[in-house]
Protein backbone atom coordinates (compact mmCIF):
# COMPACT_ATOMS: atom_id res chain seq x y z
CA UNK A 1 -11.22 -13.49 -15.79
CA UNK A 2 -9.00 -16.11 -13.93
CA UNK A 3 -8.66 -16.23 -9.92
CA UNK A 4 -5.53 -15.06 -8.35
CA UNK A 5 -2.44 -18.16 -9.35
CA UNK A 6 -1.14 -19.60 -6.13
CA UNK A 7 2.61 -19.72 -6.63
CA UNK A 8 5.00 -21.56 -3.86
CA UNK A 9 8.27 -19.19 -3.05
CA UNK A 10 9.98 -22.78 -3.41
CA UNK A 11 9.79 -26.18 -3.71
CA UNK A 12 5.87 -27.34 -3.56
CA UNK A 13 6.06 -28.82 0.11
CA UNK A 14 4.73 -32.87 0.36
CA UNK A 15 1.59 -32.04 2.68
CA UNK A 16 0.41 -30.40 -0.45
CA UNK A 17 1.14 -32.88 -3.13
CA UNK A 18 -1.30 -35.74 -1.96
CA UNK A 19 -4.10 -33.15 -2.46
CA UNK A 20 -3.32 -31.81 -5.51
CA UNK A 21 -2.69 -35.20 -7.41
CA UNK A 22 -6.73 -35.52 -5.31
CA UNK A 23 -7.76 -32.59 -7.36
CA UNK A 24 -6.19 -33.57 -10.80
CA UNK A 25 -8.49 -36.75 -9.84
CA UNK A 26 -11.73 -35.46 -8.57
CA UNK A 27 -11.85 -32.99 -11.88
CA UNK A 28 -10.34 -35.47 -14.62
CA UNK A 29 -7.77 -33.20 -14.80
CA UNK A 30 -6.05 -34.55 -17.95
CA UNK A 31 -2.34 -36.46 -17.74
CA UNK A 32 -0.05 -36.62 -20.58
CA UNK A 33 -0.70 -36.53 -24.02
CA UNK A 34 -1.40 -39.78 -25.87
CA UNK A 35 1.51 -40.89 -28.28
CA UNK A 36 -0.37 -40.36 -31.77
CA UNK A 37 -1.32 -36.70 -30.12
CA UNK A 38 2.90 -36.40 -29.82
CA UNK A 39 3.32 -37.88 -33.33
CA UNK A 40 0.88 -35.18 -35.22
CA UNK A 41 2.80 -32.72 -32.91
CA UNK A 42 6.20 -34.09 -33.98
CA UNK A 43 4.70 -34.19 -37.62
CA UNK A 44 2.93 -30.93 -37.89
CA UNK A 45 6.32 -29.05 -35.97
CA UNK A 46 8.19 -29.46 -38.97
CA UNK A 47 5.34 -29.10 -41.20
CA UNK A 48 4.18 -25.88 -40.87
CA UNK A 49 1.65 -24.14 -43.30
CA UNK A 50 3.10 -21.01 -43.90
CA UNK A 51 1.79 -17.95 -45.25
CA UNK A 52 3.57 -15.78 -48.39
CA UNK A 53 3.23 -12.42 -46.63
CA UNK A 54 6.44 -11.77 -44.94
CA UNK A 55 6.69 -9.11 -41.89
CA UNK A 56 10.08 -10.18 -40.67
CA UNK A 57 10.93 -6.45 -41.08
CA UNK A 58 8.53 -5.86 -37.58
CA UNK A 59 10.94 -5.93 -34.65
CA UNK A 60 8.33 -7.50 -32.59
CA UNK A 61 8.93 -8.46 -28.84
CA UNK A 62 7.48 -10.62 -26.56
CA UNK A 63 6.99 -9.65 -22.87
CA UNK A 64 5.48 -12.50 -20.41
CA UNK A 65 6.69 -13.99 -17.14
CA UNK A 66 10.15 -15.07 -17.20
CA UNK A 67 9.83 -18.96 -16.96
CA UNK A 68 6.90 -19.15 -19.92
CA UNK A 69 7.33 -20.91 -23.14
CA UNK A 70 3.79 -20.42 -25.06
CA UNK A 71 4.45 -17.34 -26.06
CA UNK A 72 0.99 -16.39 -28.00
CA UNK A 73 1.39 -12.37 -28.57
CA UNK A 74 4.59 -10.78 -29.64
CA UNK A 75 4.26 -6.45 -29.93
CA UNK A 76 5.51 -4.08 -31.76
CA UNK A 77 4.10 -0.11 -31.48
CA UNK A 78 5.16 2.68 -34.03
CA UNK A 79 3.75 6.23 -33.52
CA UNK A 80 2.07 7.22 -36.68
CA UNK A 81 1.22 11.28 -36.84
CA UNK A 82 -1.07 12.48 -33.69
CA UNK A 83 -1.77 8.53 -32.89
CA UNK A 84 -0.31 4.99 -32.95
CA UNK A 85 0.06 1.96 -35.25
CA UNK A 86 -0.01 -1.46 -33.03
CA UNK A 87 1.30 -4.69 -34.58
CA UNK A 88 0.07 -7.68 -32.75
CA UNK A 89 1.55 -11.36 -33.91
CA UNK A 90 -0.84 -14.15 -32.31
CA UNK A 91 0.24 -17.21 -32.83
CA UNK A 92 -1.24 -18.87 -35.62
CA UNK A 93 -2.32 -22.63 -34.06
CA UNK A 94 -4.40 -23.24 -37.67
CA UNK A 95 -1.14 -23.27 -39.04
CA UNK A 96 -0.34 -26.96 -37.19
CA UNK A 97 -3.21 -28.34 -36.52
CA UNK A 98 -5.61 -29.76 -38.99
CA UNK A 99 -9.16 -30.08 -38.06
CA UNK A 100 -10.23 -33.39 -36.95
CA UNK A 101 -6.69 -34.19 -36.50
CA UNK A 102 -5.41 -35.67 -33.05
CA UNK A 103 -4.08 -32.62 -32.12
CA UNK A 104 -7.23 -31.16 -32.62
CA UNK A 105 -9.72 -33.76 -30.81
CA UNK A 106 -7.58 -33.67 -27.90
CA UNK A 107 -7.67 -29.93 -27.53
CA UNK A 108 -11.53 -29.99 -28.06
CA UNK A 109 -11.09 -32.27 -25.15
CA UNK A 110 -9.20 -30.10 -22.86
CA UNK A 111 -10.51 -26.89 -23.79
CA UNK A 112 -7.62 -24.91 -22.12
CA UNK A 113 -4.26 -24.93 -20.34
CA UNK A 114 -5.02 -25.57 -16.57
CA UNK A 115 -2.04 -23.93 -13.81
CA UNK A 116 -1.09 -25.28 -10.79
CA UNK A 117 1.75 -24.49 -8.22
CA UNK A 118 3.66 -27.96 -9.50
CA UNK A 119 2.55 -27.63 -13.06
CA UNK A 120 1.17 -26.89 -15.86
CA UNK A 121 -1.73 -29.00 -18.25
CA UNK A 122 -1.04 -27.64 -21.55
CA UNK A 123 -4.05 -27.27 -24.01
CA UNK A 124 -1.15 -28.74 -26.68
CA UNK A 125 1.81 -30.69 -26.82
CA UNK A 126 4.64 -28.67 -25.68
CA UNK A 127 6.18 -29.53 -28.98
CA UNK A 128 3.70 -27.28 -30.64
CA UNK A 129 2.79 -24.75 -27.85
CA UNK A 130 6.78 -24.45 -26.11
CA UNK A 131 8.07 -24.98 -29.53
CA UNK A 132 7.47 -24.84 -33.01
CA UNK A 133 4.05 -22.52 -32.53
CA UNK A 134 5.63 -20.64 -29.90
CA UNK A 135 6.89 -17.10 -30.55
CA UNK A 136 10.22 -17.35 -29.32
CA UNK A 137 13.00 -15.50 -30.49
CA UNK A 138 14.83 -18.84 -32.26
CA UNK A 139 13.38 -17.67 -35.49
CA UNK A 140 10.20 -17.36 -37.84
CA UNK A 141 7.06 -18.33 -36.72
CA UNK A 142 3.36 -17.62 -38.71
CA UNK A 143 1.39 -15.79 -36.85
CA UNK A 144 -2.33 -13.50 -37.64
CA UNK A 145 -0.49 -10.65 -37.58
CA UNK A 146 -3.37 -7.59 -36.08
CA UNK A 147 -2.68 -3.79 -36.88
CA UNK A 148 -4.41 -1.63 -35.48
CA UNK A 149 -4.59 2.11 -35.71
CA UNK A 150 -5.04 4.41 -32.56
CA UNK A 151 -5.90 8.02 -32.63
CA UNK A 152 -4.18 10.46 -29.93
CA UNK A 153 -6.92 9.52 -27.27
CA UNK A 154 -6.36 6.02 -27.37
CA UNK A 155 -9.47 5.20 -29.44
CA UNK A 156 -8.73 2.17 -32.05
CA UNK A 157 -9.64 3.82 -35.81
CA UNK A 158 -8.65 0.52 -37.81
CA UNK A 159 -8.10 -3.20 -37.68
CA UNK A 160 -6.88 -5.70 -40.52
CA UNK A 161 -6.37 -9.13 -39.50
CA UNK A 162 -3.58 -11.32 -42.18
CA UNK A 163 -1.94 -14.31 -42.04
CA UNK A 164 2.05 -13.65 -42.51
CA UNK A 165 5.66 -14.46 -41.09
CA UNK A 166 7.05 -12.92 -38.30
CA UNK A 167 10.42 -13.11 -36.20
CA UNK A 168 10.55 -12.03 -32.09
CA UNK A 169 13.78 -9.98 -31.53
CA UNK A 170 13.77 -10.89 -27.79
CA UNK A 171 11.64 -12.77 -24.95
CA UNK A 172 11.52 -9.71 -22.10
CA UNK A 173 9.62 -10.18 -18.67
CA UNK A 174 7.39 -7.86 -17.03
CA UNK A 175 9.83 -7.00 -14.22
CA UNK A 176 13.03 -6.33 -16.93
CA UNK A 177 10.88 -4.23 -19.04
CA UNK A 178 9.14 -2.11 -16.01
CA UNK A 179 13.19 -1.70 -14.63
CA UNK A 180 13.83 0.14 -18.43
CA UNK A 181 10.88 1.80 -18.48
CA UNK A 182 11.22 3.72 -15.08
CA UNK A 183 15.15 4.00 -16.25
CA UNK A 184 14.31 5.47 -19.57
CA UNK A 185 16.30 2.92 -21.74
CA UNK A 186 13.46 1.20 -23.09
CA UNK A 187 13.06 0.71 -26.65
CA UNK A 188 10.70 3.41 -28.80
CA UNK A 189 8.35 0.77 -28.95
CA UNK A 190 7.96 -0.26 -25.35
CA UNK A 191 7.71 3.53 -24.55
CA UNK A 192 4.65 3.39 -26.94
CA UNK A 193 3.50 0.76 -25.04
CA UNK A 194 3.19 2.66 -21.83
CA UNK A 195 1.63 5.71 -23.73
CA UNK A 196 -0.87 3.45 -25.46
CA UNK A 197 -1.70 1.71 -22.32
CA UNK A 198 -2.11 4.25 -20.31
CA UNK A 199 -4.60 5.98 -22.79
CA UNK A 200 -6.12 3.12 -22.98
CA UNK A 201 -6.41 2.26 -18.89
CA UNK A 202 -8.39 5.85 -19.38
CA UNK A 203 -10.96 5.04 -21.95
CA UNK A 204 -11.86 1.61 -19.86
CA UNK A 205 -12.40 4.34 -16.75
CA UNK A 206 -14.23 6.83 -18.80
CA UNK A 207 -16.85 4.16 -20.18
CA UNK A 208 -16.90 2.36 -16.37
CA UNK A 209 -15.15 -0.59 -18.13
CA UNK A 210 -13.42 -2.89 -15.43
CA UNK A 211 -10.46 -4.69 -15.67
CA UNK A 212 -8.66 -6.29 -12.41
CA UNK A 213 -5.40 -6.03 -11.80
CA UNK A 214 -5.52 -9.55 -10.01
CA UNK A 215 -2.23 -10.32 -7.59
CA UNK A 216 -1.04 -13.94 -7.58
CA UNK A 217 -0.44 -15.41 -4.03
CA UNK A 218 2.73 -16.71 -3.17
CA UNK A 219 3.19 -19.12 -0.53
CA UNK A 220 6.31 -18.57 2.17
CA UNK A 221 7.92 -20.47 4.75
CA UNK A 222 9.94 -19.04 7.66
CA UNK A 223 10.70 -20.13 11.57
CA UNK A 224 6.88 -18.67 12.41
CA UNK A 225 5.27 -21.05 10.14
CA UNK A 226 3.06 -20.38 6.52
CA UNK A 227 2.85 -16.99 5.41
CA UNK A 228 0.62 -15.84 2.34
CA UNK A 229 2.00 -12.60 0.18
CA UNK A 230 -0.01 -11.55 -2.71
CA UNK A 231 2.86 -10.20 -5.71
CA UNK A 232 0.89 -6.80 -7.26
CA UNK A 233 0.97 -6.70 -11.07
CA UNK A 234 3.41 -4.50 -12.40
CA UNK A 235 2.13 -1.27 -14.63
CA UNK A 236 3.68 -2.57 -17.57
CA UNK A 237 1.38 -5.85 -17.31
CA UNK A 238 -2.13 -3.71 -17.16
CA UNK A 239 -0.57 -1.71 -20.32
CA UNK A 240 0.27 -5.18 -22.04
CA UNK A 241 -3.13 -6.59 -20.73
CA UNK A 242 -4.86 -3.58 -22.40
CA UNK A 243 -3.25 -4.00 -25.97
CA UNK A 244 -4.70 -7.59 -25.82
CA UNK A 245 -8.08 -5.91 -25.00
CA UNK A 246 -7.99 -3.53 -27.45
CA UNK A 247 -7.21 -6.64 -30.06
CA UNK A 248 -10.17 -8.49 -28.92
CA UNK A 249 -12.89 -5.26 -29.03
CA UNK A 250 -11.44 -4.65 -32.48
CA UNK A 251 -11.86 -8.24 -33.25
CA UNK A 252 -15.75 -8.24 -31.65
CA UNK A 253 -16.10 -5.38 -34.14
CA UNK A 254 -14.93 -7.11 -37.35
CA UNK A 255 -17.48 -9.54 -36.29
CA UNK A 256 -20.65 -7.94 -35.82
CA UNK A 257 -20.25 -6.17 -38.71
CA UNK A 258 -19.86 -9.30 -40.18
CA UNK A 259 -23.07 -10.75 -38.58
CA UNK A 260 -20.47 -13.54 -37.77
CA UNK A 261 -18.35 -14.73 -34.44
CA UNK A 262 -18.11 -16.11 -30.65
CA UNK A 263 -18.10 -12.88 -28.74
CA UNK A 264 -17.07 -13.27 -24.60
CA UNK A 265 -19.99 -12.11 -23.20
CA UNK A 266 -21.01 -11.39 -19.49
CA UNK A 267 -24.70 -9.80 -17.89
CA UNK A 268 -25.07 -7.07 -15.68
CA UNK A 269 -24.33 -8.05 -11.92
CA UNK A 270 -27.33 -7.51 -9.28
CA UNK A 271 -27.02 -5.55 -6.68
CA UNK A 272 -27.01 -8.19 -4.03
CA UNK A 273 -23.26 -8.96 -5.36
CA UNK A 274 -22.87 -5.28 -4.85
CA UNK A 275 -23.63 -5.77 -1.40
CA UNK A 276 -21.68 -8.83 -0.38
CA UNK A 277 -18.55 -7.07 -2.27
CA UNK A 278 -19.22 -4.20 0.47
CA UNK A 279 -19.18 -6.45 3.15
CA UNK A 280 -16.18 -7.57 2.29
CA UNK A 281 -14.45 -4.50 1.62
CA UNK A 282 -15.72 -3.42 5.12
CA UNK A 283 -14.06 -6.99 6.10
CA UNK A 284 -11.12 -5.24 4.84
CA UNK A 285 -11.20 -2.03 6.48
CA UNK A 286 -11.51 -0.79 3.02
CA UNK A 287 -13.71 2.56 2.49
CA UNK A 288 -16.70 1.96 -0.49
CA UNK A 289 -17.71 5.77 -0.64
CA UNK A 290 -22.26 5.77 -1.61
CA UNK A 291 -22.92 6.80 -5.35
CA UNK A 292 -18.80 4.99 -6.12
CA UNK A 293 -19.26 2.26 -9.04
CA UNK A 294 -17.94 -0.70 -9.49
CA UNK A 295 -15.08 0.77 -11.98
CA UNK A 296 -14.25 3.64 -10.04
CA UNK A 297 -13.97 1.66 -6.50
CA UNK A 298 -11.72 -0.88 -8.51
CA UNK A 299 -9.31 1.47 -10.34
CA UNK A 300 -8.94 2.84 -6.68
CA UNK A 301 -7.74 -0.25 -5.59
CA UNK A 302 -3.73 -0.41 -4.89
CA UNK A 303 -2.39 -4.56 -5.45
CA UNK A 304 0.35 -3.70 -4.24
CA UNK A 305 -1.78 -3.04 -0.45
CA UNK A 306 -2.63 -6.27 1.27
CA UNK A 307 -6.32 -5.53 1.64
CA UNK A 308 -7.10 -4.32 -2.00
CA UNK A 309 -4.92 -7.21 -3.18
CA UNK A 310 -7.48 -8.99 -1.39
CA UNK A 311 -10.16 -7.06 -2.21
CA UNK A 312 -9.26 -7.86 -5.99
CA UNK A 313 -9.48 -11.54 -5.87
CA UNK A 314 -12.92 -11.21 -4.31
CA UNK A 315 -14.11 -8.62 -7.15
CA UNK A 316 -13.18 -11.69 -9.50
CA UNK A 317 -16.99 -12.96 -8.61
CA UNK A 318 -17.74 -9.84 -10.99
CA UNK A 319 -17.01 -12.33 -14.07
CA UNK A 320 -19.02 -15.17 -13.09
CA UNK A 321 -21.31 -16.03 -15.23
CA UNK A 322 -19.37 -14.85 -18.23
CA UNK A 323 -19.57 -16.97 -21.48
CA UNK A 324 -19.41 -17.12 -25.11
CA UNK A 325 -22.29 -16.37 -27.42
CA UNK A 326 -21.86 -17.93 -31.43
CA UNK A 327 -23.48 -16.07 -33.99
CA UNK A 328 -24.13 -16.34 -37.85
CA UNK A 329 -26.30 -14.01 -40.11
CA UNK A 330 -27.28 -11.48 -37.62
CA UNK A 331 -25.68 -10.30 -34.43
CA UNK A 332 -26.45 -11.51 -30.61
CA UNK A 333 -29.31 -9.34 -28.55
CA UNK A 334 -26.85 -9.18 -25.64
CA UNK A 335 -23.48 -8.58 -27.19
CA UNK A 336 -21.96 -6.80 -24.44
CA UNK A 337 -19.34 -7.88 -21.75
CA UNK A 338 -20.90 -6.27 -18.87
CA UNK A 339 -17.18 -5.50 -17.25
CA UNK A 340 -15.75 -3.96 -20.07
CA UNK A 341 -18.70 -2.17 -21.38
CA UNK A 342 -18.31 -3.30 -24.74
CA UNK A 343 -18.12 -6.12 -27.22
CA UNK A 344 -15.03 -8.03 -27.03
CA UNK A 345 -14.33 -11.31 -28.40
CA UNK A 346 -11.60 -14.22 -27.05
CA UNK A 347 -8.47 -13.90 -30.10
CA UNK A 348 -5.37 -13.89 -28.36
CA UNK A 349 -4.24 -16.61 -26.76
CA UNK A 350 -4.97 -19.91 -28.96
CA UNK A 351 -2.19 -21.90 -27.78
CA UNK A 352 -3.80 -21.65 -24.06
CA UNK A 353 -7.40 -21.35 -25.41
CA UNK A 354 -9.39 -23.03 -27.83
CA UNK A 355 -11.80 -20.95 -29.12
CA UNK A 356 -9.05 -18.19 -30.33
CA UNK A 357 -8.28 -20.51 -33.15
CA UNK A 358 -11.98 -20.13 -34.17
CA UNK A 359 -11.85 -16.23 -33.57
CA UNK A 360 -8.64 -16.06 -35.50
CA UNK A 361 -10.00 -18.31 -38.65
CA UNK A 362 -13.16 -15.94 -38.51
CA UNK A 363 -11.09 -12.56 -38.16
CA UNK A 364 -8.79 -13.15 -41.06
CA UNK A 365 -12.00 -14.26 -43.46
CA UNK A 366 -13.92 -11.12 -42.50
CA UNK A 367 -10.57 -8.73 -42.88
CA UNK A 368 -10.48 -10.54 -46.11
CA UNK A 369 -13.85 -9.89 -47.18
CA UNK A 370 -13.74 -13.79 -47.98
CA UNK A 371 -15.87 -16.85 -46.81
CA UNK A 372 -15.19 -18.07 -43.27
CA UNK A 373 -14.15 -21.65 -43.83
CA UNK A 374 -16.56 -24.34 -43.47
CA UNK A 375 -15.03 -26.21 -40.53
CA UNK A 376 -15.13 -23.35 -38.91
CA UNK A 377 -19.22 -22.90 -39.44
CA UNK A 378 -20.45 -26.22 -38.82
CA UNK A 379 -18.64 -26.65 -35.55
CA UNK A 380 -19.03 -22.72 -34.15
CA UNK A 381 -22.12 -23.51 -32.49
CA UNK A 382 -20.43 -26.44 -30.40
CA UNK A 383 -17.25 -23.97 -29.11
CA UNK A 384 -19.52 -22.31 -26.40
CA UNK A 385 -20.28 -24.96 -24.86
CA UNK A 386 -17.05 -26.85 -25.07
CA UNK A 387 -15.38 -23.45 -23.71
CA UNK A 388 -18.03 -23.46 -20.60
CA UNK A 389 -17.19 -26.87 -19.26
CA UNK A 390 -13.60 -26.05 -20.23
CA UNK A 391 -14.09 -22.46 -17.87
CA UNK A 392 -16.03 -24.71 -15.03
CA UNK A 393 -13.43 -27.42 -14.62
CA UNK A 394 -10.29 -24.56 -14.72
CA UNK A 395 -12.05 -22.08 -12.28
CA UNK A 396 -13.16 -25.29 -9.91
CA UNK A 397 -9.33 -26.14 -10.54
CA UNK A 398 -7.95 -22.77 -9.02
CA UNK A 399 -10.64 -22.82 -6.76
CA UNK A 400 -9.62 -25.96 -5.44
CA UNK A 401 -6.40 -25.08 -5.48
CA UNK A 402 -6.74 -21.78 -3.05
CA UNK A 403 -8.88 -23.37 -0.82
CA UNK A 404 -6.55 -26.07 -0.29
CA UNK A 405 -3.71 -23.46 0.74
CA UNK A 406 -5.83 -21.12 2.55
CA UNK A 407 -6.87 -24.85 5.10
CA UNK A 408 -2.80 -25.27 4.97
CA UNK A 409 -2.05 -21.70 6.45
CA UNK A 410 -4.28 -22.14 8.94
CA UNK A 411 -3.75 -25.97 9.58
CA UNK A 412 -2.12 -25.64 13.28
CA UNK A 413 -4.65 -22.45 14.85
CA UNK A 414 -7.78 -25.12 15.20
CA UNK A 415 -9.28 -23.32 18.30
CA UNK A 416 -7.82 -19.78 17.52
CA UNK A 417 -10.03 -16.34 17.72
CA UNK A 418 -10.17 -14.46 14.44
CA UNK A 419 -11.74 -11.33 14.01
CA UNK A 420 -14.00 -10.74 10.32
CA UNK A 421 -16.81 -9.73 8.95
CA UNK A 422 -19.95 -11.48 7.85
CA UNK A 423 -19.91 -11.07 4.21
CA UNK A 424 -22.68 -13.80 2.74
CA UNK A 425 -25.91 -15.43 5.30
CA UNK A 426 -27.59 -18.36 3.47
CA UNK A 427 -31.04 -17.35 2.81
CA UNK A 428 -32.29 -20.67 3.70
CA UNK A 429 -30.70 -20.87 6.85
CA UNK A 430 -29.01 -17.51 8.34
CA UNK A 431 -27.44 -19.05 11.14
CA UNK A 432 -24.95 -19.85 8.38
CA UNK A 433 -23.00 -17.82 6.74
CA UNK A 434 -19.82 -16.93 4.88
CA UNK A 435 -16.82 -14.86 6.84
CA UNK A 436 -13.80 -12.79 5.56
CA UNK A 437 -10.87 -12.73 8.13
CA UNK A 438 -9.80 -9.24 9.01
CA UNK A 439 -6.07 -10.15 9.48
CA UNK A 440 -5.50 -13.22 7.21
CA UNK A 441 -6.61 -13.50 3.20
CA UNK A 442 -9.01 -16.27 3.66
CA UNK A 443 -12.67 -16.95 3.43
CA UNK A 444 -14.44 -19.50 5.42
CA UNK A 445 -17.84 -21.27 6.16
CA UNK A 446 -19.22 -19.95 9.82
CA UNK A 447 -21.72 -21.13 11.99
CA UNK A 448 -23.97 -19.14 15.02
CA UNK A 449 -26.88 -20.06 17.16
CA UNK A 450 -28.58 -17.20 16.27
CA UNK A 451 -28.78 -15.30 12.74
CA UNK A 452 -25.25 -14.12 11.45
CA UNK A 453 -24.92 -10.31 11.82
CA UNK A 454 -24.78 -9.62 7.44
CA UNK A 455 -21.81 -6.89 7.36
CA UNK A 456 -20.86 -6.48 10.78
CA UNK A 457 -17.57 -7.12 12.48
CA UNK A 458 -17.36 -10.37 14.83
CA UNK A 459 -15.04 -12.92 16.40
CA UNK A 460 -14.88 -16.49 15.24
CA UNK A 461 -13.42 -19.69 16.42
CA UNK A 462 -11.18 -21.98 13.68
CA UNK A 463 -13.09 -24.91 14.33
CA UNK A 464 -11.55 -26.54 11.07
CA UNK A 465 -9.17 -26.48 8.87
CA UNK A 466 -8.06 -29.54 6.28
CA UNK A 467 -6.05 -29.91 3.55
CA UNK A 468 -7.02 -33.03 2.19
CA UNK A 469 -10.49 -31.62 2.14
CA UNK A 470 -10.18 -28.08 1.21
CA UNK A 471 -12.22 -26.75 3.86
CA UNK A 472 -11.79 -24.12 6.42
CA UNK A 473 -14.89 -23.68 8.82
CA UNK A 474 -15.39 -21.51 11.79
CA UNK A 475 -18.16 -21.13 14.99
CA UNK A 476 -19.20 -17.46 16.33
CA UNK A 477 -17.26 -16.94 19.23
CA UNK A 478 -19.22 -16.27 22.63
């Protein structure tokens, strides 16, 4: 589960650009692609594998944020009796890129696109993943094309998994298709979407399933100086989000029954992360009512509030420690993903991710009921741990990237009085601690003469804030 995206309302200003060409450094960020990596692109972009099944006839859609241009899932919905029919077109990567081709070793390499506010590290050359891979709507792409039946309570019944051609009738946004939604003038299909997703949103609560609706952060500049606004998720994104969910359970399926697969898997959380989400919560004058869950505290959460957006990107600590578990000839011992409350596999998003082109290979084998191919078994075992590193240096990316923004905001208040609340004390030494600001987004290292008050509402001093190194740090006030 990714932090919250910083965005910049315009232009990303200079005072930022130093430090985030220090970050690209510091975590070997890659640059651009090498020219035989381009050539294979340029190669395998007009020499596409393609598939004999043809589902051209689908009026699929894609619906992402208006500037992207890897376009991995395209939908289409069709109500069939009491319950649904979902087509899902992924993006069929396998169908470029050879294995141990360049294109290949250099996604190995990078593991997965990496965001920034100035731009964007693609996990392959934009001639493949903007282009000829891409589901735009500029003609017929292969895809694994996923259908999926759904009874009337929003319970999947059915999965195949196929190679085949497909064709996107449009590339929609979020915000155009929520304004035809609420209008009524959205197609039968997007109307299913809502129904489906909605269902869905209510099987996640019922089985305490959690799913964050995280808000990016936008950056904004007026006469008073840096502002911070989080931008809530529309509806229509957590009813898209859960169709992709739904695809990867019924994909985690397919696989343990197969007794092969990489499932996303995550352990229980302690309660001590219990507890420092509380204090936080309480940092943000946010009610956490005894005997509440983690699901049902979360899907009470507004992003479109200040605070809970907040509250949100702090809940994202739930994920940590999440991974990927390969399997063959009998099934994990922990298959679960602790958030979701069930199995779920990575399977739709292989132009950003590189273990959905192993997912995919496996899926389409097993909805076959033929062998998974061999380059995909001898180098399964590897994908975890390629993914992990890939996971570290992307979340230390976005960490880096946050913390650099929240020192900016506060660059010119060094000596100001901040109310918060103490939400972490190091156990080692609890005159240190960790502190949530009450009236600004931002978490920051503190300092007392005396053990920090765990939980309880204090006043700090800004006793640092830097860009070029990331760090915000503040004293307990007198």
């Amino acid at each position: 589960m990714p932090l919250q995206r910083v965005h910049f309302a315009e232009d990303v200003p200079e005072v930022f650009r130093a430090s985030l060409q220090d970050i690209r450094r510091e975590l070997e960020v890659p640059a651009e692609f090498p020219d035989d990596v381009v050539a294979a692109a340029l190669h395998a972009a007009k020499n596409p594998r393609l598939p004999e099944l043809d589902r051209t006839d689908l009026e699929f859609v894609t619906i992402d944020p208006p500037d992207s241009m890897d376009l991995d899932q395209a939908l289409h919905i069709e109500r069939t009796g009491d319950g649904y029919t979902v087509h899902y077109a992924i993006a069929d990567v396998a169908a470029f890129v050879q294995p141990g081709d360049p294109i290949d070793l250099e996604a190995r390499r990078r593991g997965e696109t990496l965001y920034a506010p100035d731009k964007r590290t693609p996990l392959h050359p934009p001639e493949l993943s903007e282009g000829a891979a891409s589901l735009l709507p500029d003609g017929v792409r292969p895809a694994l094309l996923w259908t999926i039946t759904v009874d009337a309570t929003g319970e999947g019944t059915g999965v195949t998994c196929v190679r085949a051609l497909v064709k996107s009738r449009a590339k929609l946004n979020y915000a155009d298709v929520q304004k035809d939604l609420d209008a009524g003038n959205a197609s039968e299909s997007l109307q299913l979407l809502r129904e489906v997703g909605t269902l869905r949103e209510q099987r996640e609560l019922e089985r305490g399933g959690v799913n964050l609706p995280i808000p990016d952060q936008e950056v904004v500049t007026s006469n008073h100086g840096w502002g911070l606004e989080f931008r809530a998720p529309l509806p229509v994104e957590g009813w898209n989000a859960q169709i992709s969910l739904l695809t990867g359970m019924a994909a985690a399926e397919l696989m343990m029954k197969g007794k092969i697969g990489i499932l996303r898997t995550l352990p229980e959380s302690h309660d001590s992360l219990r507890h420092k989400l509380e204090h936080t919560a309480k940092a943000l004058g946010i009610t956490w009512p005894d005997g509440t869950s983690y699901a049902q505290f979360i899907h009470g959460l507004d992003p479109k509030v200040p605070p809970h957006a907040a509250m949100l990107a702090a809940c994202t600590v739930l994920f940590r420690g999440a991974g990927y578990s390969a399997f063959a000839g009998s099934v994990p011992e922990r298959p679960q993903h602790a958030a979701m409350k069930a199995e779920y596999a990575h399977v739709t998003a292989p132009l950003r991710r590189l273990v959905d082109r192993w997912t995919g290979e496996i899926c389409v084998a097993l909805s076959a009921g033929t062998e998974v191919p061999a380059w995909v078994r001898e180098s399964m075992d590897e994908i975890p741990k390629t993914m992990d590193e890939a996971d570290r240096r992307a979340n230390a990316y976005e960490r880096s990237i946050v913390s650099m923004v929240e020192a900016g905001l506060v660059a010119d208040r060094i000596g100001t009085e901040f109310e918060g609340v103490i939400t972490d004390v190091d156990e080692r030494d609890t005159t240190r601690g960790v502190v949530a600001l009450s009236t600004v987004a931002i978490e920051g290292r503190v300092t007392g003469s005396a053990p920090l008050p765990l939980g309880q509402a204090i006043r700090v001093n800004l006793v640092e804030a830097d860009i070029a190194k990331r760090t915000v740090a503040f004293e307990l006030a007198p």
